[in-house]
C-alpha atoms as a PDB file:
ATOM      1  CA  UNK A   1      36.804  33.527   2.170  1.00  0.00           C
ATOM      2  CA  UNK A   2      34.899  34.014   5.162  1.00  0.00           C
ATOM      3  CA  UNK A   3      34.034  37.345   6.588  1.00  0.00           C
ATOM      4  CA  UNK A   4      34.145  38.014   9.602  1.00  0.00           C
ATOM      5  CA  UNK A   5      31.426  40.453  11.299  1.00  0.00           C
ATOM      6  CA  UNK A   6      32.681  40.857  14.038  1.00  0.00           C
ATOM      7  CA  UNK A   7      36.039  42.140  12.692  1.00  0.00           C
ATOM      8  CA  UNK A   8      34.643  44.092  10.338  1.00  0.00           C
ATOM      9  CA  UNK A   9      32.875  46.027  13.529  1.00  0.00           C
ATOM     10  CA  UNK A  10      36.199  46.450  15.301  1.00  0.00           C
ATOM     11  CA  UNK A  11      37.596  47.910  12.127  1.00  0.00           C
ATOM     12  CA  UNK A  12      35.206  50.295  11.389  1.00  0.00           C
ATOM     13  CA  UNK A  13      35.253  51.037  15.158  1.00  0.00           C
ATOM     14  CA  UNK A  14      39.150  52.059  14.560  1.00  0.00           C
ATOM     15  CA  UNK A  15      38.244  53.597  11.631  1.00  0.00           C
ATOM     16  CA  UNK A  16      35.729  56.104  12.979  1.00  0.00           C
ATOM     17  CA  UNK A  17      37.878  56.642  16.034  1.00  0.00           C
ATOM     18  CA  UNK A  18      40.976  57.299  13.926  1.00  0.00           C
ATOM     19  CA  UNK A  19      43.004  55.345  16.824  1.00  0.00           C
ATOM     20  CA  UNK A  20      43.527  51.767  18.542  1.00  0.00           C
ATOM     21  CA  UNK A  21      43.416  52.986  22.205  1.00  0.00           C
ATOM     22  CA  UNK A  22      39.893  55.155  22.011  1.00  0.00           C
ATOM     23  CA  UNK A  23      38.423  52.211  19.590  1.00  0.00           C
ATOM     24  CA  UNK A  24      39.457  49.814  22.552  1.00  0.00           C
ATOM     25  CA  UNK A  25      37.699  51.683  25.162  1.00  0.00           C
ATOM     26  CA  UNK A  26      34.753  51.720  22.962  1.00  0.00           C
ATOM     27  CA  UNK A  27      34.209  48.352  22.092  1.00  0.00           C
ATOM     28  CA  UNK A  28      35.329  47.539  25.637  1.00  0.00           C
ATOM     29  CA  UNK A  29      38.389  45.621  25.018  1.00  0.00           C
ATOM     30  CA  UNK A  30      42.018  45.920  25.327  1.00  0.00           C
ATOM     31  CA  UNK A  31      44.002  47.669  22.837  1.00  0.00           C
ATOM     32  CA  UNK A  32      46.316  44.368  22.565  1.00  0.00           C
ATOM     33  CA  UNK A  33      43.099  42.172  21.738  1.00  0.00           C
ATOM     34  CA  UNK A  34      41.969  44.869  18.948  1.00  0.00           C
ATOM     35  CA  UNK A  35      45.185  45.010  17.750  1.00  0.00           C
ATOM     36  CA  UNK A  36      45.819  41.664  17.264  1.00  0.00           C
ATOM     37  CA  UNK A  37      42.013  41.231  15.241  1.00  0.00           C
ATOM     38  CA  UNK A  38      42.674  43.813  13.147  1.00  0.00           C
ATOM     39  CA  UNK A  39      46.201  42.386  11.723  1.00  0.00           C
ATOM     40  CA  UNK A  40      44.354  38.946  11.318  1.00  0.00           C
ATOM     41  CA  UNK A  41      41.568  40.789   9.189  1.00  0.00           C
ATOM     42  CA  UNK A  42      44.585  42.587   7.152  1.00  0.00           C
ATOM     43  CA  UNK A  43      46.065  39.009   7.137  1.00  0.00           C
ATOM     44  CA  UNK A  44      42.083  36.953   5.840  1.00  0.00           C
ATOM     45  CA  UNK A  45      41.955  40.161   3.275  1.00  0.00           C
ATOM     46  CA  UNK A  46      45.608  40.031   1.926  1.00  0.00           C
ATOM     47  CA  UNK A  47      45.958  43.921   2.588  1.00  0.00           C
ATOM     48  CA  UNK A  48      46.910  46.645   4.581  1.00  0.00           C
ATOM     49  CA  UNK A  49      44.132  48.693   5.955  1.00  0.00           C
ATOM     50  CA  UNK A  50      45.540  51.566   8.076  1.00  0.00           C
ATOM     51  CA  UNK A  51      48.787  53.301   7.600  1.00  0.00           C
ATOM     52  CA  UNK A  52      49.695  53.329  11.530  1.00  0.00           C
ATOM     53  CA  UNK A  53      51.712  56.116  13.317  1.00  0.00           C
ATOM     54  CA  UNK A  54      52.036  56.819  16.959  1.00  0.00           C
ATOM     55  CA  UNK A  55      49.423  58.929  17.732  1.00  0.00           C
ATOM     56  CA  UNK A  56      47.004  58.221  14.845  1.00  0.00           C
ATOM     57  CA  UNK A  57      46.240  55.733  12.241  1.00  0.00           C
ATOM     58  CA  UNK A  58      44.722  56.561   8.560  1.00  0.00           C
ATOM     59  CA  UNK A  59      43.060  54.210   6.214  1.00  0.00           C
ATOM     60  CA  UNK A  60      44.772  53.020   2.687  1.00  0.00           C
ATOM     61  CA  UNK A  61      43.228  53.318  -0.417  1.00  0.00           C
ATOM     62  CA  UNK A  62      41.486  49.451   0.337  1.00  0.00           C
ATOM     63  CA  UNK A  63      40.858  50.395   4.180  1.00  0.00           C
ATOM     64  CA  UNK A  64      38.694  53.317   2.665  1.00  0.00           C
ATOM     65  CA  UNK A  65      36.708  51.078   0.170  1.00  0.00           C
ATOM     66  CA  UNK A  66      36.072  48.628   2.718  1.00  0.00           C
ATOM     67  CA  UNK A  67      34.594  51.340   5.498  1.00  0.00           C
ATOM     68  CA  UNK A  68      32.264  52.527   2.781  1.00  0.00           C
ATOM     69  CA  UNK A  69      31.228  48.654   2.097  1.00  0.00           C
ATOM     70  CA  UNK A  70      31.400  47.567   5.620  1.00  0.00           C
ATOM     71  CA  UNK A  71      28.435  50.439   6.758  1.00  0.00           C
ATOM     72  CA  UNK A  72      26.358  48.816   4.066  1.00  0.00           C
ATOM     73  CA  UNK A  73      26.636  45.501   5.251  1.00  0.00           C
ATOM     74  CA  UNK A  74      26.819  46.110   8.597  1.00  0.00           C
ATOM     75  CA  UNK A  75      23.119  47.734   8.374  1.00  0.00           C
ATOM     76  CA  UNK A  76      21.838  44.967   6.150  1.00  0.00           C
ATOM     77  CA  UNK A  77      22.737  42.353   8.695  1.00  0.00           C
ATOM     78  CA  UNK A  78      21.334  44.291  11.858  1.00  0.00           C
ATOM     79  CA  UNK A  79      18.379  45.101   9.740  1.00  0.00           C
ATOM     80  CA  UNK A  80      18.013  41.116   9.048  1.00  0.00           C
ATOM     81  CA  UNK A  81      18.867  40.537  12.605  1.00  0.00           C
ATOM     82  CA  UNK A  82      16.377  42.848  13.455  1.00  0.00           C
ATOM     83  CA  UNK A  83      13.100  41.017  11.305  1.00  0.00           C
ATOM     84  CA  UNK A  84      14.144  37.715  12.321  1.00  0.00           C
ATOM     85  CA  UNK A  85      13.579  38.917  16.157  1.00  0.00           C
ATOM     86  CA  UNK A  86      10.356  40.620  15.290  1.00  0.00           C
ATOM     87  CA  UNK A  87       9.295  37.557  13.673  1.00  0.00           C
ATOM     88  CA  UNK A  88       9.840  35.773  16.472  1.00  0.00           C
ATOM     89  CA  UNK A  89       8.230  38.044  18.738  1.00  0.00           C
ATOM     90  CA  UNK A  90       5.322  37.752  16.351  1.00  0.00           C
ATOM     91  CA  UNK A  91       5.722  41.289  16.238  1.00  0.00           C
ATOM     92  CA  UNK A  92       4.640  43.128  12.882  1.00  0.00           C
ATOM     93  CA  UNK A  93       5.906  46.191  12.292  1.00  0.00           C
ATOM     94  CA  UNK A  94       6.795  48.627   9.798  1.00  0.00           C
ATOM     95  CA  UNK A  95       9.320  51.444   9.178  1.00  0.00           C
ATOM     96  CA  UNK A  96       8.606  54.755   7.305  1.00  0.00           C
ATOM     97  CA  UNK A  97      11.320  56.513   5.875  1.00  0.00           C
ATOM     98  CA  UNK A  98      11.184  60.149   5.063  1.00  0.00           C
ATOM     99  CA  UNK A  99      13.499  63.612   3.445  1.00  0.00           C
ATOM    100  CA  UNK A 100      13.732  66.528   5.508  1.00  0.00           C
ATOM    101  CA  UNK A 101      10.855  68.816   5.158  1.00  0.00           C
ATOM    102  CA  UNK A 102       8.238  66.206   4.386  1.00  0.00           C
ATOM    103  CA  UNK A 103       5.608  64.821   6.728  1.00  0.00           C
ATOM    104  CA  UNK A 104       4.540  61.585   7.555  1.00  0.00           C
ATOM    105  CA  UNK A 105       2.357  62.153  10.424  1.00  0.00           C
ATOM    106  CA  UNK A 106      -1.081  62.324   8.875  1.00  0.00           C
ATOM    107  CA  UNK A 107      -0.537  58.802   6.814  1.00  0.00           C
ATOM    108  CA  UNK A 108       0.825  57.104  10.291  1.00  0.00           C
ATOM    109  CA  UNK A 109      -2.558  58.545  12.385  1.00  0.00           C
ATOM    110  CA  UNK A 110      -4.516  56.988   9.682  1.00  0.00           C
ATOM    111  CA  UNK A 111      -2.893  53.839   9.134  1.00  0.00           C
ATOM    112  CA  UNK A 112      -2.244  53.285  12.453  1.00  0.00           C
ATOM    113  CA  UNK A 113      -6.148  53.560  13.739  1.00  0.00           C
ATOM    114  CA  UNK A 114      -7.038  51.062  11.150  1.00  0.00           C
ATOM    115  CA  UNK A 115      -4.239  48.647  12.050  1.00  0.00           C
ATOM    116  CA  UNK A 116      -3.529  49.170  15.915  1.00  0.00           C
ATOM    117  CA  UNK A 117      -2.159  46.136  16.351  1.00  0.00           C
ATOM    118  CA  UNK A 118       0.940  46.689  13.468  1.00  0.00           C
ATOM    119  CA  UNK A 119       4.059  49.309  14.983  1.00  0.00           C
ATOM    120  CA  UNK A 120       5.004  52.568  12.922  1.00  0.00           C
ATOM    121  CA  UNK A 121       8.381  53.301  13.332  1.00  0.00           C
ATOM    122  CA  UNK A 122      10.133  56.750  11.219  1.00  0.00           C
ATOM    123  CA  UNK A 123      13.472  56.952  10.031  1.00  0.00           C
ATOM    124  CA  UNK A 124      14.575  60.379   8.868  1.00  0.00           C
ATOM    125  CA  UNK A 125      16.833  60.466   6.047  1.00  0.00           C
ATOM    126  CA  UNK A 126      19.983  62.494   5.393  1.00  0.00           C
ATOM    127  CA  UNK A 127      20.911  64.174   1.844  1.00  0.00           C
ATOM    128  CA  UNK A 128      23.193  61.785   0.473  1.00  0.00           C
ATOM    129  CA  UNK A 129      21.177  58.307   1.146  1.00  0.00           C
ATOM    130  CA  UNK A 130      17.334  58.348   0.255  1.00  0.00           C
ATOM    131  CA  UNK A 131      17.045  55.325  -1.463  1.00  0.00           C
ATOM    132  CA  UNK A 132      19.971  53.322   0.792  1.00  0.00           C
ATOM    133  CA  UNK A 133      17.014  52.500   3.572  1.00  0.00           C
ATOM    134  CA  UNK A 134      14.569  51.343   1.094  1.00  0.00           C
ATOM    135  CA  UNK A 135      17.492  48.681  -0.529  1.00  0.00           C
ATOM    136  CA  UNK A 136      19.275  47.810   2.863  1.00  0.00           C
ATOM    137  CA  UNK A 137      16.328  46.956   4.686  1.00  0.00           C
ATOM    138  CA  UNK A 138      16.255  49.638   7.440  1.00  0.00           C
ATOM    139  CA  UNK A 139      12.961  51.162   5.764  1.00  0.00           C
ATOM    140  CA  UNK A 140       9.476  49.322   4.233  1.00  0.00           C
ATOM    141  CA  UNK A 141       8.557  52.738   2.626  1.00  0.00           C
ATOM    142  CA  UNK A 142       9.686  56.165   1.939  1.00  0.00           C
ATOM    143  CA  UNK A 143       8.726  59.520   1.281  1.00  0.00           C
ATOM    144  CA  UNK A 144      11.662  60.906  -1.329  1.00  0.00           C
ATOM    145  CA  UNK A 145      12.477  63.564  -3.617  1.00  0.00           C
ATOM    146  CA  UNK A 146      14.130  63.477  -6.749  1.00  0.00           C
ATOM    147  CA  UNK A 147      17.005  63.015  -8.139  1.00  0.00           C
ATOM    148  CA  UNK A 148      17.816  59.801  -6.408  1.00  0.00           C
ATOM    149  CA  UNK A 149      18.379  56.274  -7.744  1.00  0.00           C
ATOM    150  CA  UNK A 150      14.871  54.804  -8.754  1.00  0.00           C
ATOM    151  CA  UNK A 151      16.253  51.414 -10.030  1.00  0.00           C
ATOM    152  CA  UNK A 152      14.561  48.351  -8.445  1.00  0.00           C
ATOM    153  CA  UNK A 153      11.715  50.955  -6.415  1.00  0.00           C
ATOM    154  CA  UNK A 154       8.415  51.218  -7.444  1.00  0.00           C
ATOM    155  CA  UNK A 155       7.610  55.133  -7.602  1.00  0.00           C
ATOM    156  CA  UNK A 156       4.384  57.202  -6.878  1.00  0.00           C
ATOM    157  CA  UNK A 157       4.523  60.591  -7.549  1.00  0.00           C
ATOM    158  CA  UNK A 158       2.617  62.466  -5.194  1.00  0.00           C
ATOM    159  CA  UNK A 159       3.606  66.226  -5.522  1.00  0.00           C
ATOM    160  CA  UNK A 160       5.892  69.276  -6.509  1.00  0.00           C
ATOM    161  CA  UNK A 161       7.450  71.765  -4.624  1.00  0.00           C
ATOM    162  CA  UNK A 162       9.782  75.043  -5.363  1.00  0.00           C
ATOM    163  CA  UNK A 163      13.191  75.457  -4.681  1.00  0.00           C
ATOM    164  CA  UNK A 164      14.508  78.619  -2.903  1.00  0.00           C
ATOM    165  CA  UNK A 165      18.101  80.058  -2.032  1.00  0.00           C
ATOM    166  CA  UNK A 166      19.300  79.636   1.325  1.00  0.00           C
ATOM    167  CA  UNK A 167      21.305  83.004   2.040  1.00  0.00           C
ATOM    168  CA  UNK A 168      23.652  84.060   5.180  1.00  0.00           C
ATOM    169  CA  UNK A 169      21.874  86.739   6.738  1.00  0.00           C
ATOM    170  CA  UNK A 170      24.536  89.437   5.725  1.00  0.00           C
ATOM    171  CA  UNK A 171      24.731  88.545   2.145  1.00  0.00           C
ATOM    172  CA  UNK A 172      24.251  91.368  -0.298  1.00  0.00           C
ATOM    173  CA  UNK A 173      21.482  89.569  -2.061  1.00  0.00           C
ATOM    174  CA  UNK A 174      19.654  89.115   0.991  1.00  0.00           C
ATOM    175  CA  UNK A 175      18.285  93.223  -0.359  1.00  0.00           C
ATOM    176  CA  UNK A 176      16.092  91.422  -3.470  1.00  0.00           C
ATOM    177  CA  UNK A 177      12.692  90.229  -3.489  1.00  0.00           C
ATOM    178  CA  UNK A 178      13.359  87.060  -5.808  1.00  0.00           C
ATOM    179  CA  UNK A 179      16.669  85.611  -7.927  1.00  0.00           C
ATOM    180  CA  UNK A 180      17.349  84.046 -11.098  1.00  0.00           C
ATOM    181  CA  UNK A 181      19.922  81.211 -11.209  1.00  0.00           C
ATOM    182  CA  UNK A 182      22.490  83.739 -12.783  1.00  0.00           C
ATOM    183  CA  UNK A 183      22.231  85.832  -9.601  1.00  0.00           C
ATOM    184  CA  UNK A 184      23.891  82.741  -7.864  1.00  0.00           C
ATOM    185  CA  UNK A 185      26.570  82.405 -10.741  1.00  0.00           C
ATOM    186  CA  UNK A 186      30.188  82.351  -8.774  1.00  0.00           C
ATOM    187  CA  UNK A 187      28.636  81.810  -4.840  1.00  0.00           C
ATOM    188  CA  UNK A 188      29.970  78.459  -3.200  1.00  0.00           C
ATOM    189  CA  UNK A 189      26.997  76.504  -3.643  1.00  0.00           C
ATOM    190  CA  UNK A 190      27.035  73.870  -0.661  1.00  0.00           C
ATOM    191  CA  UNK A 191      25.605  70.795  -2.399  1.00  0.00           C
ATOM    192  CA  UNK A 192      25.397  66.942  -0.788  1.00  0.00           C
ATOM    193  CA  UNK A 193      26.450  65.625  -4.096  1.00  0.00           C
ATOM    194  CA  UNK A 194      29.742  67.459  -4.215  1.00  0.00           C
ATOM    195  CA  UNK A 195      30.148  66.584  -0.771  1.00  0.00           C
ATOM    196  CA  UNK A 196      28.112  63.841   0.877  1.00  0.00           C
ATOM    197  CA  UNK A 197      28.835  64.336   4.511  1.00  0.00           C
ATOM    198  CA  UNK A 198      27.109  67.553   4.765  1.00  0.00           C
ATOM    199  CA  UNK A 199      23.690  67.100   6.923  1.00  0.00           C
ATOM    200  CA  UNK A 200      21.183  69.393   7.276  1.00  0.00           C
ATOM    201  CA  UNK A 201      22.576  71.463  10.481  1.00  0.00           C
ATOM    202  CA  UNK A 202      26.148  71.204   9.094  1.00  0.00           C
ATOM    203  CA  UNK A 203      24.924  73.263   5.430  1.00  0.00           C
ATOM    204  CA  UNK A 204      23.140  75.945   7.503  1.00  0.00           C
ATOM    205  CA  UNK A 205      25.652  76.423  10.033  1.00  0.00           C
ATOM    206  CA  UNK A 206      28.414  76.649   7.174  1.00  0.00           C
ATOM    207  CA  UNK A 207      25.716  79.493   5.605  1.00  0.00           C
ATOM    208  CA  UNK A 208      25.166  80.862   8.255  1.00  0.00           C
ATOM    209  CA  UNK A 209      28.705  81.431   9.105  1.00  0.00           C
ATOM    210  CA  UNK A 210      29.211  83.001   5.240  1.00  0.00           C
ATOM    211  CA  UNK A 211      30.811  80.042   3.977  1.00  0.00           C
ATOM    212  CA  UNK A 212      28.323  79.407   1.159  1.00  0.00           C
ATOM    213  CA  UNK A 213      24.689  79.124  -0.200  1.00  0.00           C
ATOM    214  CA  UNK A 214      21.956  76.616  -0.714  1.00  0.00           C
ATOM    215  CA  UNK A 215      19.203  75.868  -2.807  1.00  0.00           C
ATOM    216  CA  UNK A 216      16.700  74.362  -0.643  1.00  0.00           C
ATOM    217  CA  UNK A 217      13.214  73.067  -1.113  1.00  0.00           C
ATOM    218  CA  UNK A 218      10.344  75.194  -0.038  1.00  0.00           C
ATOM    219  CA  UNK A 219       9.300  72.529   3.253  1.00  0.00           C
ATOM    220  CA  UNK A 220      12.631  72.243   4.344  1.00  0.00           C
ATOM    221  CA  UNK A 221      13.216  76.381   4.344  1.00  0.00           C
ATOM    222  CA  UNK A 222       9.752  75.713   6.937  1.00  0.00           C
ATOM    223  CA  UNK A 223      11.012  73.376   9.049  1.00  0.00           C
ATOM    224  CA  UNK A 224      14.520  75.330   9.205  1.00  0.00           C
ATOM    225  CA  UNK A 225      14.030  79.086   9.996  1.00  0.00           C
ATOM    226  CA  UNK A 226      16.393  81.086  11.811  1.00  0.00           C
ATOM    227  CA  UNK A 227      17.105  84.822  12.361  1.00  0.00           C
ATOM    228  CA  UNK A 228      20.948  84.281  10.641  1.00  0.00           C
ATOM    229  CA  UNK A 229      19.099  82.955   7.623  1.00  0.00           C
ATOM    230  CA  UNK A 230      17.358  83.983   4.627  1.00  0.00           C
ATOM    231  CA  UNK A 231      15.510  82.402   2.492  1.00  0.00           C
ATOM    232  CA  UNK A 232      14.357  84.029  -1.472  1.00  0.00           C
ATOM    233  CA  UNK A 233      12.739  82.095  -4.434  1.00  0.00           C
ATOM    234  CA  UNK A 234      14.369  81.575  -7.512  1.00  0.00           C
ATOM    235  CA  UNK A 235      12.778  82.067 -10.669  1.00  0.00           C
ATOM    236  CA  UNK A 236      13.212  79.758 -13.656  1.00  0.00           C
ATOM    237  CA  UNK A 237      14.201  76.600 -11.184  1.00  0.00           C
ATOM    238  CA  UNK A 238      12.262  73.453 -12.141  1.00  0.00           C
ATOM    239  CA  UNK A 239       9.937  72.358  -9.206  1.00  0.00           C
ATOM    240  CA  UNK A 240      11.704  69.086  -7.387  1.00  0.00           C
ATOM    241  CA  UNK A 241       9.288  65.935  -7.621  1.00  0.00           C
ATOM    242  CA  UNK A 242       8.157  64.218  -4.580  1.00  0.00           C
ATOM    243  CA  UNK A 243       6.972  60.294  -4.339  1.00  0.00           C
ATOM    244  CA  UNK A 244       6.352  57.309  -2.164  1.00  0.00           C
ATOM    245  CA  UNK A 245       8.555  54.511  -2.807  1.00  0.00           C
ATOM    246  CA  UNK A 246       8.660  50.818  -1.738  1.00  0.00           C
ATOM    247  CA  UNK A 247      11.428  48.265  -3.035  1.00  0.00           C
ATOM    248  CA  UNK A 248       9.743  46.087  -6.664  1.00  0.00           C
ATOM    249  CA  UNK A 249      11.125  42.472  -4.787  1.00  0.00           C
ATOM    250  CA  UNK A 250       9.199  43.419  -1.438  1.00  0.00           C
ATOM    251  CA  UNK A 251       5.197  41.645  -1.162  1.00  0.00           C
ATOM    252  CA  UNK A 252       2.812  44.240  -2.301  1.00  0.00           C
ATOM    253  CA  UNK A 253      -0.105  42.998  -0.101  1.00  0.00           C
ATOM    254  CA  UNK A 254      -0.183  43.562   4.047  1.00  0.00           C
ATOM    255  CA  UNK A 255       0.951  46.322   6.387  1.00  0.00           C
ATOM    256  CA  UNK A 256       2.924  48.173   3.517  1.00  0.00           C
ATOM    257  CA  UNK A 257       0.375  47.833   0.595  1.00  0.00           C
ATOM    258  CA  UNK A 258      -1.696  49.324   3.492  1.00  0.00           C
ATOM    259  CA  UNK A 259       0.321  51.939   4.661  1.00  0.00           C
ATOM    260  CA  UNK A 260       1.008  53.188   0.885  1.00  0.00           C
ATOM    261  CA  UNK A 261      -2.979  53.355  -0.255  1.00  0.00           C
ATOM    262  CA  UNK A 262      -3.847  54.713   3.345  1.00  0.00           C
ATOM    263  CA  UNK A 263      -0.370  57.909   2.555  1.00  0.00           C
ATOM    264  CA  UNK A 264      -1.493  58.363  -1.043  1.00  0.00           C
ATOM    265  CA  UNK A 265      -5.335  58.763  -0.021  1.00  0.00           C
ATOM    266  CA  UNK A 266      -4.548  61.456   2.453  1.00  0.00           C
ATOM    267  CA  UNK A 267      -2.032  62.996   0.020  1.00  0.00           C
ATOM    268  CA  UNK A 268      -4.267  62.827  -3.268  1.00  0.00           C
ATOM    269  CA  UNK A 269      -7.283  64.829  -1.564  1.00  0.00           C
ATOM    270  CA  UNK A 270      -4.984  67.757  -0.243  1.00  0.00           C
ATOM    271  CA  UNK A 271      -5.044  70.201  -3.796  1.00  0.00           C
ATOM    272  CA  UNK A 272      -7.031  69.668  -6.899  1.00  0.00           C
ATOM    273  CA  UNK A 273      -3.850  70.816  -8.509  1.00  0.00           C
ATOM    274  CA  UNK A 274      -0.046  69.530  -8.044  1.00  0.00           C
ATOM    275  CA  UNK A 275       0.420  68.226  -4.553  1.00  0.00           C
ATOM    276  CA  UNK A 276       3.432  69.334  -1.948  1.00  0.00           C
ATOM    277  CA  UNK A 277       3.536  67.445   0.882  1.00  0.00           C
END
């Protein structure tokens, strides 16, 4: 069987909408038209996808495994889509992906004076996909921290950095100088794993708000301070690892090999001692 791309776009487009009428208006079609696609996806994949009421629709147990495999494909195939016009542009380009907190500017100064005539483009990465850009296409190279899935990446570790607790304002701990993780034993610890939908602004707010804590690395706590916020080390947390990562299948010689000896040599020179960048 054949899929179809561009019914897979109309469904997700339901999907996200969590109706036929606002998906319509969005894709610019009539309701009728999307309608009629989505029953003749339903139909090509043997399966219901939404559970349909009046005012709403909701996805089945299949139309939720296929929304979480459709936003993979979809972004492999516009990534494709995406190289083969750049190819034929005779553009070159690369894409720099990067975890909150960590900086990328110094590596794309340097590269870029010594090849003006290739494009730097960043993506920023949320919590619960570091490695996805790398594997999907959307990225050439990353800056990541661990944990995250290393399989099929070729790793270079380039520094440490501390954890600290991110604290509502209020919070009766907020009256210490430093914690231990037993200090946090019982607090609703807002973590992307448990939940992967939570971005950066979404955790803090929720903080913020009393709703829960965070343990944060020491970069991001920089990038991220606010007067309803607190921030206090913890001691006895192991430091989280940073690295630079490429995909193994991807040529090691050009723009990228480039870009990654050009980011390690201005990384490497920073401390004699374990790097945080």
């Amino acid at each position: 069987m054949d899929l179809d791309l561009r019914k897979l776009r109309y469904f997700v487009a339901v999907a996200d909408h969590g109706w036929f009428g606002r998906a319509a208006d969005a894709l610019f079609i009539t309701q009728p038209v999307l309608s009629r696609q989505i029953r003749a996806l339903e139909r090509e994949l043997g399966c219901t996808l939404f559970t349909r009421t009046t005012r709403s629709v909701e996805l089945t147990p299949a139309g939720r495994t296929l929304y979480e495999e459709a936003g993979r494909i979809t972004t492999t195939v516009d990534a494709a889509l995406r190289r083969v016009q750049e190819a034929a542009r005779s553009e070159r380009r690369i894409v720099v992906a990067f975890s909150p907190g960590l900086h990328v500017s110094e590596a794309i100064r340097a590269f870029t004076a010594r090849h003006p005539e290739v494009g730097v483009d960043v993506l920023p990465l949320r919590w619960w996909e570091q490695d996805a850009p790398l594997r999907d296409g959307r990225a050439h190279l990353g800056y990541l921290r661990h944990p995250f899935d290393d399989t099929g990446l070729h790793t270079v570790p380039v520094g440490r950095e501390n954890k600290v607790a991110c604290l509502p304002a209020a919070h009766p701990l907020t009256r210490r100088d430093s914690l231990t993780p037993a200090d946090l034993d019982g607090e609703p610890v807002l973590d992307a794993r448990a939940r992967r939908a939570y971005t950066l602004d979404e955790k803090f707010e929720l903080i913020a708000s009393g709703q829960g804590v965070a343990l944060v690395p020491v970069s991001v706590a920089a990038s991220y301070s606010r007067p309803d916020l607190v921030y206090l080390p913890v001691v006895g947390l192991p430091p989280v690892v940073t690295c630079l990562a490429v995909p193994q299948d991807r040529d090691d010689t050009g723009p990228v090999r480039d870009f990654l000896d050009i980011a390690l040599a201005t990384l490497r020179p920073a401390t004699p001692g374990p790097l945080t960048p």
